[in-house]
Protein backbone atom coordinates (compact mmCIF):
# COMPACT_ATOMS: atom_id res chain seq x y z
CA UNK A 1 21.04 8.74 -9.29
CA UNK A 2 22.34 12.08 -9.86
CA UNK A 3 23.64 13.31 -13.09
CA UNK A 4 27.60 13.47 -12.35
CA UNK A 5 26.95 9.66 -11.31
CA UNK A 6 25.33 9.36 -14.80
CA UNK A 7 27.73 10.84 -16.57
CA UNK A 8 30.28 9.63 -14.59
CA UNK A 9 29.44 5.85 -15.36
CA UNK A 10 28.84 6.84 -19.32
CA UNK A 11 32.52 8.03 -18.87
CA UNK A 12 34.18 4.92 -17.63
CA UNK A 13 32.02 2.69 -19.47
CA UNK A 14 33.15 4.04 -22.86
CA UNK A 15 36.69 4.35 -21.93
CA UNK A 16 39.14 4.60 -25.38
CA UNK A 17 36.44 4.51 -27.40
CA UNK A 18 34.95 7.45 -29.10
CA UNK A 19 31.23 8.61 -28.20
CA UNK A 20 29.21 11.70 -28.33
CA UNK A 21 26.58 12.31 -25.68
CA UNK A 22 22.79 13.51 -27.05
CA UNK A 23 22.10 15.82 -24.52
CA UNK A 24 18.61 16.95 -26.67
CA UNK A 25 16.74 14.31 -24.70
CA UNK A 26 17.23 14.32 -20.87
CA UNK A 27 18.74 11.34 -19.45
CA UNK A 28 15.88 9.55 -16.76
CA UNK A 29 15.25 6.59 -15.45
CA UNK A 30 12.59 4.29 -16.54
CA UNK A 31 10.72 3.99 -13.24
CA UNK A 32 11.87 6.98 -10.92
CA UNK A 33 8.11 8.33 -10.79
CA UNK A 34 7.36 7.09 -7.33
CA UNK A 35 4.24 8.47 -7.06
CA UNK A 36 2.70 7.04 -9.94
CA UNK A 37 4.63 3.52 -8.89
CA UNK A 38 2.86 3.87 -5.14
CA UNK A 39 -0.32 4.16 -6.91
CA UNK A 40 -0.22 1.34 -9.10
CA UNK A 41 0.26 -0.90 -5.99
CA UNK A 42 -2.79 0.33 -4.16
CA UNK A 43 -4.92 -0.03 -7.98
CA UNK A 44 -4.01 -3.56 -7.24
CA UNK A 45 -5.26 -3.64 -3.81
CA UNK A 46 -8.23 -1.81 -4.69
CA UNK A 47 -8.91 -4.35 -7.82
CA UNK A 48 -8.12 -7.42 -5.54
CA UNK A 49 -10.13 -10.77 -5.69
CA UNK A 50 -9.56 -13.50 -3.57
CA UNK A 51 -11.14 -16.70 -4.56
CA UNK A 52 -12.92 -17.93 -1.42
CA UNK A 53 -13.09 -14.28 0.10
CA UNK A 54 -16.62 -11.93 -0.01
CA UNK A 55 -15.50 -8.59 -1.04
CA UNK A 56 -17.73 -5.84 0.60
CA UNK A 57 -17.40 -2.34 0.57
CA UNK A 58 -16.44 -0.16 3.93
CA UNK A 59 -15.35 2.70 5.65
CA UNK A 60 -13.03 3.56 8.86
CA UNK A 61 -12.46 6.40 10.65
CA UNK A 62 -13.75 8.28 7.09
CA UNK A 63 -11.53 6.26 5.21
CA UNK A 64 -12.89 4.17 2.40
CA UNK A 65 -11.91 0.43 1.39
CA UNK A 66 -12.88 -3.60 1.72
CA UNK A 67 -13.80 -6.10 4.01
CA UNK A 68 -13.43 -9.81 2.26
CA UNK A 69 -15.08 -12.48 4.31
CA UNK A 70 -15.24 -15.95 4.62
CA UNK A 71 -18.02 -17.81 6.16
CA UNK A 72 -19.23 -14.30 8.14
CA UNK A 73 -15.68 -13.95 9.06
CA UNK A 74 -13.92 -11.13 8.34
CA UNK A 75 -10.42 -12.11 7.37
CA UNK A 76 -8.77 -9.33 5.33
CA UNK A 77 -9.67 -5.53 5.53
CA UNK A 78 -8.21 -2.42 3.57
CA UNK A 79 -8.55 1.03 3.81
CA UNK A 80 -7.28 4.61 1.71
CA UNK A 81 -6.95 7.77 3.03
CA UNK A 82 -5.34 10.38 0.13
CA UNK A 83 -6.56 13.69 0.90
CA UNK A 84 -4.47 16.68 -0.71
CA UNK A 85 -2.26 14.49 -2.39
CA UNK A 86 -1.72 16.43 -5.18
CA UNK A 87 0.51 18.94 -2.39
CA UNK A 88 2.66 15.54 -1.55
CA UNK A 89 6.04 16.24 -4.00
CA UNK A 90 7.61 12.74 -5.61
CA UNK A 91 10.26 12.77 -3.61
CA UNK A 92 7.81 11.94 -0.48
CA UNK A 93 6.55 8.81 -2.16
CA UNK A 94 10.07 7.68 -2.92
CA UNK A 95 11.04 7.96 0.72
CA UNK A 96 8.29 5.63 1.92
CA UNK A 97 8.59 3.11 -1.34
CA UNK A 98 12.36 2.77 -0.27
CA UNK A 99 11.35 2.63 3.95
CA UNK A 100 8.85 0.23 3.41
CA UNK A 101 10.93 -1.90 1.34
CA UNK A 102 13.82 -1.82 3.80
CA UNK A 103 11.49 -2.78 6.53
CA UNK A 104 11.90 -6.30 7.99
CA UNK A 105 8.71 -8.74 7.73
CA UNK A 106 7.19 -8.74 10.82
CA UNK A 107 8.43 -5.39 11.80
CA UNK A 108 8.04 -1.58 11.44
CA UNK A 109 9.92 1.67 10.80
CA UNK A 110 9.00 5.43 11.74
CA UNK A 111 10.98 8.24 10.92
CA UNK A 112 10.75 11.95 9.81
CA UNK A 113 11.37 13.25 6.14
CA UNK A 114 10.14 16.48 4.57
CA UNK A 115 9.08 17.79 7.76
CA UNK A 116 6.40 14.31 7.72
CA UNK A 117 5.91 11.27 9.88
CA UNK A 118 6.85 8.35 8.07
CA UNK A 119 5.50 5.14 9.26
CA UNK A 120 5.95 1.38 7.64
CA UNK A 121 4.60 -1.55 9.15
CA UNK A 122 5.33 -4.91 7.38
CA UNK A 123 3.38 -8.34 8.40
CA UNK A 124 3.40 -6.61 11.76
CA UNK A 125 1.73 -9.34 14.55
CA UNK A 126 -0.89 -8.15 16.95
CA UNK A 127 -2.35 -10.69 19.01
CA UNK A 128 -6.51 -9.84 19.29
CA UNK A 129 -7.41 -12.27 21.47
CA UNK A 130 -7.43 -16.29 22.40
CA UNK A 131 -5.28 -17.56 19.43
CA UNK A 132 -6.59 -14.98 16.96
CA UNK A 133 -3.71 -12.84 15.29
CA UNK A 134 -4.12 -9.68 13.53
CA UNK A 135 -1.50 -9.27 10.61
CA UNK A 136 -1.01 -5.61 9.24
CA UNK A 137 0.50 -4.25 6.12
CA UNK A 138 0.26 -0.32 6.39
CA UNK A 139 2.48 2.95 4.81
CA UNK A 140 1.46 6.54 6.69
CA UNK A 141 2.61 9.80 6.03
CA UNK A 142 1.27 13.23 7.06
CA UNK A 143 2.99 16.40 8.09
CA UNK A 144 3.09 17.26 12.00
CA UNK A 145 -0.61 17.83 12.88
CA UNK A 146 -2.66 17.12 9.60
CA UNK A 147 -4.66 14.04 8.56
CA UNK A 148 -2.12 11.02 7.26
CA UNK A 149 -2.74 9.93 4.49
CA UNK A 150 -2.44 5.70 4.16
CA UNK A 151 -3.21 2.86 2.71
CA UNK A 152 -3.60 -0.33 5.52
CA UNK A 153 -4.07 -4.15 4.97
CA UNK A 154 -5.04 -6.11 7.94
CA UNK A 155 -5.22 -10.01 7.70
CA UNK A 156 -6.87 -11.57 10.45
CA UNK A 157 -6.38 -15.21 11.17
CA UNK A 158 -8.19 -17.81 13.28
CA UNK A 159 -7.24 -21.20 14.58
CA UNK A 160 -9.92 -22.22 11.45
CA UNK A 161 -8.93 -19.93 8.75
CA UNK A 162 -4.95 -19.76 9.53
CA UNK A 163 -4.09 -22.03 6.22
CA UNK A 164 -6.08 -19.88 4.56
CA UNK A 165 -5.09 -16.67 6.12
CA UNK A 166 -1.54 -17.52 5.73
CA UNK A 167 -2.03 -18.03 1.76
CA UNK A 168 -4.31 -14.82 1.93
CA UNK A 169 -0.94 -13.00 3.53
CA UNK A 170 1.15 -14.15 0.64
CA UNK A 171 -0.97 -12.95 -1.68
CA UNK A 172 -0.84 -9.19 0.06
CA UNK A 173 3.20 -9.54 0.04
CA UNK A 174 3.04 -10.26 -4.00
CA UNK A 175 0.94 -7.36 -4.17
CA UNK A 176 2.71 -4.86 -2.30
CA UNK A 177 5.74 -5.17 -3.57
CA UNK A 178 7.45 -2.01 -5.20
């Protein structure tokens, strides 16, 4: 919200009435720090336990994060990639909070802000094989040409883990919601 539209609403809801504005504190929102918002959602992923669900350590593609298995299955994986975020301005992380919350479950989104690829997926389906379905959560950004940096979930789900999988999937919705 920008500050006409702030003081604009102040305006009209005070109307007839007398009020003085205190302009010694600046007028913010709560919760308009996206980055540190982003961040709290993958502390939850990181700090995840699923009851059921082995959680081992791993790496892809020089990215660290989780495998959780179940019966030498592996049925949920997550990996981070953050390098040079502290050169990724707030206004980044608020573009892919608010794409990845207007993408549709069981879809995805790309598009361009800040001269970066943007790239949502939500609950996307990817058939791996006979009757096993890969399920992936996943948030990329990186300028034209550099490393992206990302967080992705994958659930995987077997004709004898699908119950289970499914509930697993519910659980990753709760937790990535901004």
């Amino acid at each position: 919200m920008d500050w006409f539209s702030i003081l604009k609403n102040q305006v009209a809801s005070t109307k007839g009435k007398q009020f003085q504005l205190d302009f010694s504190q600046p007028m913010v929102e709560e919760d308009d720090d996206c980055k540190r918002k982003f961040f709290a959602v993958i502390d939850k992923l990181k700090n995840l336990e699923i009851d059921g669900l082995v959680k081992k350590p791993g790496e892809f593609i020089g990215s660290k994060g989780f495998f959780f298995e179940k019966d030498s299955k592996r049925i949920l994986e997550m990996f981070f990639a953050f390098n040079d975020i502290e050169n990724v301005p707030n206004e980044v992380f608020c573009y892919v909070i608010d794409q990845f919350k207007d993408t549709e479950h069981r879809n995805f989104k790309v598009s361009r802000f800040d001269n970066r690829i943007i790239q949502t997926v939500k609950g996307e389906r990817f058939p791996q094989g006979k009757d096993e379905i890969l399920y992936s959560y996943l948030a990329t950004f990186s300028k034209i040409n550099a490393r992206p940096l990302y967080f992705t979930v994958n659930i995987m789900s077997y004709p004898d883990t699908r119950p289970f999988s499914d509930k697993v999937e519910e659980t990753i919705r709760r937790v990535i919601s901004f």
